[in-house]
PDB file of N, CA and C in Angstrom:
ATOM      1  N   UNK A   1      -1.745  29.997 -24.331  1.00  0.00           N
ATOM      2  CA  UNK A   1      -2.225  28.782 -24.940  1.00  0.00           C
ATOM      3  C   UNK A   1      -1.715  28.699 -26.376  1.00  0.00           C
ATOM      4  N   UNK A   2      -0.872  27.847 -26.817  1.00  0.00           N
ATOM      5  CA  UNK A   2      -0.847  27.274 -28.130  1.00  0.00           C
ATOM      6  C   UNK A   2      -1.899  27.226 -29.353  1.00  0.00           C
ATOM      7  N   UNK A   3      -1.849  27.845 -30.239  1.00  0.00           N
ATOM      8  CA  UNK A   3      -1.956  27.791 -30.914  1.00  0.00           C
ATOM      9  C   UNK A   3      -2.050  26.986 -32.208  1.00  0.00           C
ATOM     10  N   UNK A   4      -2.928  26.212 -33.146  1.00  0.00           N
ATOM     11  CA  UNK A   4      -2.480  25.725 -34.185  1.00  0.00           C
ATOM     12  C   UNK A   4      -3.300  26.345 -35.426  1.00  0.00           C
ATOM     13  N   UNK A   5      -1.984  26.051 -36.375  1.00  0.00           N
ATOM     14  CA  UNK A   5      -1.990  27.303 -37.304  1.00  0.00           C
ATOM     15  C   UNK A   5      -2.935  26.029 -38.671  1.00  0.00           C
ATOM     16  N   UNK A   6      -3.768  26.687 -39.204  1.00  0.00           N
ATOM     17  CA  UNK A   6      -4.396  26.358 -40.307  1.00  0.00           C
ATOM     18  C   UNK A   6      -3.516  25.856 -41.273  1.00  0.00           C
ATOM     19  N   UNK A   7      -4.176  25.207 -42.472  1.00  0.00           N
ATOM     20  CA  UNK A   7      -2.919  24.941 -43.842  1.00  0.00           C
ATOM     21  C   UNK A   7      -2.956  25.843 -44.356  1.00  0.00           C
ATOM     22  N   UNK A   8      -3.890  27.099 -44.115  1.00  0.00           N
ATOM     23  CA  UNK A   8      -3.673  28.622 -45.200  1.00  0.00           C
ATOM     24  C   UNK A   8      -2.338  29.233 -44.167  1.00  0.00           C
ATOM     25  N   UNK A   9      -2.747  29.087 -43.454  1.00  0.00           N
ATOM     26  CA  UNK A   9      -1.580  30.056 -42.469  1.00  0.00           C
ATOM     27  C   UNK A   9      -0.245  29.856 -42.665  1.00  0.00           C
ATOM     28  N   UNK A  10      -0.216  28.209 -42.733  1.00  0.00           N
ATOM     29  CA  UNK A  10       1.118  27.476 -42.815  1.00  0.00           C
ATOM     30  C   UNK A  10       1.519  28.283 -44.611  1.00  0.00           C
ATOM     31  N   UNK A  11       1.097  27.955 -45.584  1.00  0.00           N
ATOM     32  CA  UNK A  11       1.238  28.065 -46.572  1.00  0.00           C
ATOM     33  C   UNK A  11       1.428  29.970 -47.000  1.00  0.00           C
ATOM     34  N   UNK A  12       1.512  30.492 -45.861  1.00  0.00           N
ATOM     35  CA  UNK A  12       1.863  31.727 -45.707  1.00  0.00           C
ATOM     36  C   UNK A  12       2.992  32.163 -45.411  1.00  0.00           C
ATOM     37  N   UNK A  13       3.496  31.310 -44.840  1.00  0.00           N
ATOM     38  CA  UNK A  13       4.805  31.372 -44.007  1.00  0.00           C
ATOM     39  C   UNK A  13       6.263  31.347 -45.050  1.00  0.00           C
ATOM     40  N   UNK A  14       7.236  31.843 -44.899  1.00  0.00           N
ATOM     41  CA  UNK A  14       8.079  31.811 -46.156  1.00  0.00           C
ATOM     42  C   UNK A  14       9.174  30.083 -45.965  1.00  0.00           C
ATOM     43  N   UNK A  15       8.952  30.014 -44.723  1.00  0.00           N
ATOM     44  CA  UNK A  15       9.333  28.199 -44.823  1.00  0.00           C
ATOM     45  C   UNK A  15       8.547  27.390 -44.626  1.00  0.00           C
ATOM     46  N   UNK A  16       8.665  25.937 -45.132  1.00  0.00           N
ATOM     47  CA  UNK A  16       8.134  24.306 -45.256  1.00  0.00           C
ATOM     48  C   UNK A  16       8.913  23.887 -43.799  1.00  0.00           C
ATOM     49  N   UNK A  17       7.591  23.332 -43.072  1.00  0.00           N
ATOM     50  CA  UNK A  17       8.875  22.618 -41.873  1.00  0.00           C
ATOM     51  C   UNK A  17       8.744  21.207 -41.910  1.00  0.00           C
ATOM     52  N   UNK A  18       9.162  20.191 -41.743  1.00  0.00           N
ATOM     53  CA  UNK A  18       9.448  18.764 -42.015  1.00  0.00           C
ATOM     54  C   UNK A  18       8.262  18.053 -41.398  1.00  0.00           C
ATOM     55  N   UNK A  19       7.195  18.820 -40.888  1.00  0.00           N
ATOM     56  CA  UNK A  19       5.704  18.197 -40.605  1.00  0.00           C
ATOM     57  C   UNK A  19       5.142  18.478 -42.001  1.00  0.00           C
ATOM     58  N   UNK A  20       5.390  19.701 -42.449  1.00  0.00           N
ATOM     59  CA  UNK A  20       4.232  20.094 -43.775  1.00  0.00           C
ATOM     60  C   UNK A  20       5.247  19.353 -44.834  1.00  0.00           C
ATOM     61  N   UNK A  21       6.515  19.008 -44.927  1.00  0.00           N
ATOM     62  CA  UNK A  21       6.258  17.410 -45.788  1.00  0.00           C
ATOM     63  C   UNK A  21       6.296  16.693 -45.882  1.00  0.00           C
ATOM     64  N   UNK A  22       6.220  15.767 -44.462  1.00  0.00           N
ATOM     65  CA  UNK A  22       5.697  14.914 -44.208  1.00  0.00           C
ATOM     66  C   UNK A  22       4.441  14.955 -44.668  1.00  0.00           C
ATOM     67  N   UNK A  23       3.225  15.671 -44.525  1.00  0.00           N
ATOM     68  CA  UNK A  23       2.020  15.409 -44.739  1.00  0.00           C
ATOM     69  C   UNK A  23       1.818  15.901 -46.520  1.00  0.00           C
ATOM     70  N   UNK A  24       2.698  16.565 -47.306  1.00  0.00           N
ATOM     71  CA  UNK A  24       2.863  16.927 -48.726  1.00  0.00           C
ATOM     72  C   UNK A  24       3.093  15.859 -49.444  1.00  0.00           C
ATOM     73  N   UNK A  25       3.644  15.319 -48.718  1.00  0.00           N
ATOM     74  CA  UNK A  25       4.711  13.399 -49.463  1.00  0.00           C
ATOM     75  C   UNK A  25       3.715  12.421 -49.262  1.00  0.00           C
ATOM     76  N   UNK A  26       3.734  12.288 -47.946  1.00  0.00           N
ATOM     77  CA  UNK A  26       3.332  11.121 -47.039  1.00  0.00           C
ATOM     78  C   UNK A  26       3.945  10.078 -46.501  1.00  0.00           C
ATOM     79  N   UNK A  27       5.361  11.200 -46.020  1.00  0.00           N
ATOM     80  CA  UNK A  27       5.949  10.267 -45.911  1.00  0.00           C
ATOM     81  C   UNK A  27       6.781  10.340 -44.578  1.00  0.00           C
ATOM     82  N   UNK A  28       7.336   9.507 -43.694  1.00  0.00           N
ATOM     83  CA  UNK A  28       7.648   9.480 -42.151  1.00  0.00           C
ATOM     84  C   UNK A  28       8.564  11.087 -41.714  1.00  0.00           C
ATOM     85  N   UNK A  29       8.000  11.393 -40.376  1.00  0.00           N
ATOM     86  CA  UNK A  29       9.056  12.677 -40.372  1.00  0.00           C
ATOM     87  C   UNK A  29      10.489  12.798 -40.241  1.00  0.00           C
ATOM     88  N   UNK A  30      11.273  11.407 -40.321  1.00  0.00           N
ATOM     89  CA  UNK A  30      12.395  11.840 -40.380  1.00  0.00           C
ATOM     90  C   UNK A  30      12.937  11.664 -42.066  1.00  0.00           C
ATOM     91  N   UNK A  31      11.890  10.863 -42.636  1.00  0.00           N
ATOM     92  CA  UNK A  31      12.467  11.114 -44.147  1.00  0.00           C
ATOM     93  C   UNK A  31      12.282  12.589 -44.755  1.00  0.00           C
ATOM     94  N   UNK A  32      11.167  13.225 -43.980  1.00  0.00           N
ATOM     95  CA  UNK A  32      11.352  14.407 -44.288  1.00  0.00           C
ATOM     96  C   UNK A  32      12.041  15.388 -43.695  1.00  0.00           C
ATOM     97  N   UNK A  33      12.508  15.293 -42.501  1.00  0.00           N
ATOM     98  CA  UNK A  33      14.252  15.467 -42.202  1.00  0.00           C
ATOM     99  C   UNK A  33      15.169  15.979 -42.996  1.00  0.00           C
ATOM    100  N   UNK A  34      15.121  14.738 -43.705  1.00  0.00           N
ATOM    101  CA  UNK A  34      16.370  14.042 -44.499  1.00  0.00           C
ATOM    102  C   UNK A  34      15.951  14.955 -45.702  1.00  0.00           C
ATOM    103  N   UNK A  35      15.147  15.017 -46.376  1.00  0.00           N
ATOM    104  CA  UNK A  35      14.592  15.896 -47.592  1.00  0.00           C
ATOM    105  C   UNK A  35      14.795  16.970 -47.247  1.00  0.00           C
ATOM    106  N   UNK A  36      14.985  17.613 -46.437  1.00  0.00           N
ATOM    107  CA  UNK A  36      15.086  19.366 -46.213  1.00  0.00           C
ATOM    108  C   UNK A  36      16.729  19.166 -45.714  1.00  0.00           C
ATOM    109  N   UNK A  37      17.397  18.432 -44.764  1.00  0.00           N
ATOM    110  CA  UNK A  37      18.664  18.516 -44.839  1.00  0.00           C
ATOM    111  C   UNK A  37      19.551  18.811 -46.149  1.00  0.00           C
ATOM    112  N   UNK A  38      18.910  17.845 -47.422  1.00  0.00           N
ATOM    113  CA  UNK A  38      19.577  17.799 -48.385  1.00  0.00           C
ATOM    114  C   UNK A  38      19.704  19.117 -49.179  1.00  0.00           C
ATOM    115  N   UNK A  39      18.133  19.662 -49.241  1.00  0.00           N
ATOM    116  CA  UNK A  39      17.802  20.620 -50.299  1.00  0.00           C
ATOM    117  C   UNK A  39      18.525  22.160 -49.238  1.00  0.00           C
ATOM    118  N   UNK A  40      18.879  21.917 -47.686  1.00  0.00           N
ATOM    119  CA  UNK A  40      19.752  23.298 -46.820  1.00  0.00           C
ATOM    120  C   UNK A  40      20.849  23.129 -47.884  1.00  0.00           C
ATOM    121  N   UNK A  41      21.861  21.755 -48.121  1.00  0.00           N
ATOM    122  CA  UNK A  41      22.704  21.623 -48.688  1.00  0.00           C
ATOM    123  C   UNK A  41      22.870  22.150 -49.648  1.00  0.00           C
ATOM    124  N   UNK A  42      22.324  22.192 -50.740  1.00  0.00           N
ATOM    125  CA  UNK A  42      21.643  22.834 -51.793  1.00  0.00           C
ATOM    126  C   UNK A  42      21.934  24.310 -51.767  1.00  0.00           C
ATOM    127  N   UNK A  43      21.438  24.317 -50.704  1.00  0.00           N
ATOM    128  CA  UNK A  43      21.484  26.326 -50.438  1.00  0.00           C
ATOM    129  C   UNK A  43      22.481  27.004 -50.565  1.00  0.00           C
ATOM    130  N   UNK A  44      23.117  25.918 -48.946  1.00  0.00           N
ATOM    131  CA  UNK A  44      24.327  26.588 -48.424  1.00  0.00           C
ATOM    132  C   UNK A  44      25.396  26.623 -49.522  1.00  0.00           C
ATOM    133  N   UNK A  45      25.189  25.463 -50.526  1.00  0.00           N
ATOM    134  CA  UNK A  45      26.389  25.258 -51.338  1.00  0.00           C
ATOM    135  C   UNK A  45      26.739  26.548 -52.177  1.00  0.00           C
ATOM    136  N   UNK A  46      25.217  27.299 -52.328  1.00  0.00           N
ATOM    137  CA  UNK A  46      25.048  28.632 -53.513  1.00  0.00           C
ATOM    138  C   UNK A  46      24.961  29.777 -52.198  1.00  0.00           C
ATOM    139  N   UNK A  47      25.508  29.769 -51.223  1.00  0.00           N
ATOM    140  CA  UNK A  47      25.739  30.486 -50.319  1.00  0.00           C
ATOM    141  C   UNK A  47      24.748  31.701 -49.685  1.00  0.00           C
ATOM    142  N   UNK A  48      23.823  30.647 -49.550  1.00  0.00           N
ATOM    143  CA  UNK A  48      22.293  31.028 -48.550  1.00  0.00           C
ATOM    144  C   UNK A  48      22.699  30.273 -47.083  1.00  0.00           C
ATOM    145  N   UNK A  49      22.061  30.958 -45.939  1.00  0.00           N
ATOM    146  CA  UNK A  49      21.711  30.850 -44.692  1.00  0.00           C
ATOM    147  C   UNK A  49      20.519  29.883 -45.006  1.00  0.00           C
ATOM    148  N   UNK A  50      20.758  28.568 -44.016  1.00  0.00           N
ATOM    149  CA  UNK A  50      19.516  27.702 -43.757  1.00  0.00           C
ATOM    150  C   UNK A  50      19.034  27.662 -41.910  1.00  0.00           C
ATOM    151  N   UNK A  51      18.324  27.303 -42.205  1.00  0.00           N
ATOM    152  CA  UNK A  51      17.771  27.137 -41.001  1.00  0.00           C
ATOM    153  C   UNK A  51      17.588  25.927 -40.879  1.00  0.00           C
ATOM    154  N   UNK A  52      17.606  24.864 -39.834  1.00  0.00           N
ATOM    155  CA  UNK A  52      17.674  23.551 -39.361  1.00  0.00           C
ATOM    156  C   UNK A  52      16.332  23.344 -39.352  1.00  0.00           C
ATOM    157  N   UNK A  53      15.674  21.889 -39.934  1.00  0.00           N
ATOM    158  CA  UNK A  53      14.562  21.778 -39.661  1.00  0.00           C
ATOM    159  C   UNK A  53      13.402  22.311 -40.474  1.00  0.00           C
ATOM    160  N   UNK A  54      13.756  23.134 -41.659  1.00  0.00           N
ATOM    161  CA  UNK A  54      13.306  24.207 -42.373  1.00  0.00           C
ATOM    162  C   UNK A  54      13.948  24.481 -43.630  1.00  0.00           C
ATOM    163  N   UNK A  55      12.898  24.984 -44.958  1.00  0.00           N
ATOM    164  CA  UNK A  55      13.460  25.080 -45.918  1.00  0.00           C
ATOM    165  C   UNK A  55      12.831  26.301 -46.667  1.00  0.00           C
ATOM    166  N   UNK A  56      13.021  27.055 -47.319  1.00  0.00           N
ATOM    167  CA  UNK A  56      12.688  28.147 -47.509  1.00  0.00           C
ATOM    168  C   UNK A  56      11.213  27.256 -48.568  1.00  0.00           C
ATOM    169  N   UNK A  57      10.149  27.764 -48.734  1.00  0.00           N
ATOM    170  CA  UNK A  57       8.817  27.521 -49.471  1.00  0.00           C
ATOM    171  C   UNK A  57       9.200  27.835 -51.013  1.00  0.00           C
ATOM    172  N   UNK A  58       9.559  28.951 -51.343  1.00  0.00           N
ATOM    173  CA  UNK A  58      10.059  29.101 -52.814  1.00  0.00           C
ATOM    174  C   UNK A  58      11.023  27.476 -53.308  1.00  0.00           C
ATOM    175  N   UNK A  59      11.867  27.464 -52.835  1.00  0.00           N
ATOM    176  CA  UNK A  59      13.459  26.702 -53.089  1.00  0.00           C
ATOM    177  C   UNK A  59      12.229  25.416 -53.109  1.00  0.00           C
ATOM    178  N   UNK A  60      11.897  24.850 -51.759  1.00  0.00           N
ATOM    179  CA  UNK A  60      11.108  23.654 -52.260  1.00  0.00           C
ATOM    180  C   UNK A  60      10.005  23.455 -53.289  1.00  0.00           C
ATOM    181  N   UNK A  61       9.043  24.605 -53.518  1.00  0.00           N
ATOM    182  CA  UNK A  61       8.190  24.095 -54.136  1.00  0.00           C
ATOM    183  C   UNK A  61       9.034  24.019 -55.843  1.00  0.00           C
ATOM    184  N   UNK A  62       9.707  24.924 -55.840  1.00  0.00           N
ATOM    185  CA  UNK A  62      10.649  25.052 -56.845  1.00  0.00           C
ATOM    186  C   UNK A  62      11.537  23.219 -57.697  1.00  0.00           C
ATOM    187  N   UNK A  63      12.000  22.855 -56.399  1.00  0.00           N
ATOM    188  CA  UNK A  63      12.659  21.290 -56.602  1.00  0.00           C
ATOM    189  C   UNK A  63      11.534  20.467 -56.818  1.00  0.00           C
ATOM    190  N   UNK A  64      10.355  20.608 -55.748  1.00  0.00           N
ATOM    191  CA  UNK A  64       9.585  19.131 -55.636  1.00  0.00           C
ATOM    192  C   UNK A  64       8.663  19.682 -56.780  1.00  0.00           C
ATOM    193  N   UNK A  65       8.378  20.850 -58.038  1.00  0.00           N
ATOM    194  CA  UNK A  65       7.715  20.784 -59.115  1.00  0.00           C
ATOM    195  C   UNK A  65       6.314  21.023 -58.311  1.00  0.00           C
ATOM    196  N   UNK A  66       6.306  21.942 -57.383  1.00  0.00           N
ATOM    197  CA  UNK A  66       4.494  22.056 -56.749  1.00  0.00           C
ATOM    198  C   UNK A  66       3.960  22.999 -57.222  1.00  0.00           C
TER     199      UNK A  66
END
């Protein structure tokens, strides 16, 4: 059975996935898509591994000033 994970749990995790900012923003899930596509870009450019869909929690809270 599935599981759903609390906002402490989530906020444990070392990535943001494009539901948790969607609901951080408030804003539709593919704009938050689009917000973590950009900030992988970001990464990869300084030659980090991203993960699709996902953004490391440091790196974002880091950009979005949280």
């Amino acid at each position: 059975m599935k599981e759903i994970k609390t906002q402490q749990e989530n906020s444990n995790s070392r990535f943001v996935t494009a539901e948790e900012v969607a609901e951080i923003w408030g804003i539709s899930l593919s704009t938050a898509y689009r917000m973590i596509r950009s900030l992988n870009k970001e990464l990869e450019a300084k030659g980090f591994l991203t993960i699709a869909g996902k953004v490391s929690r440091r790196y974002f809270e880091e950009k979005v000033c949280l």
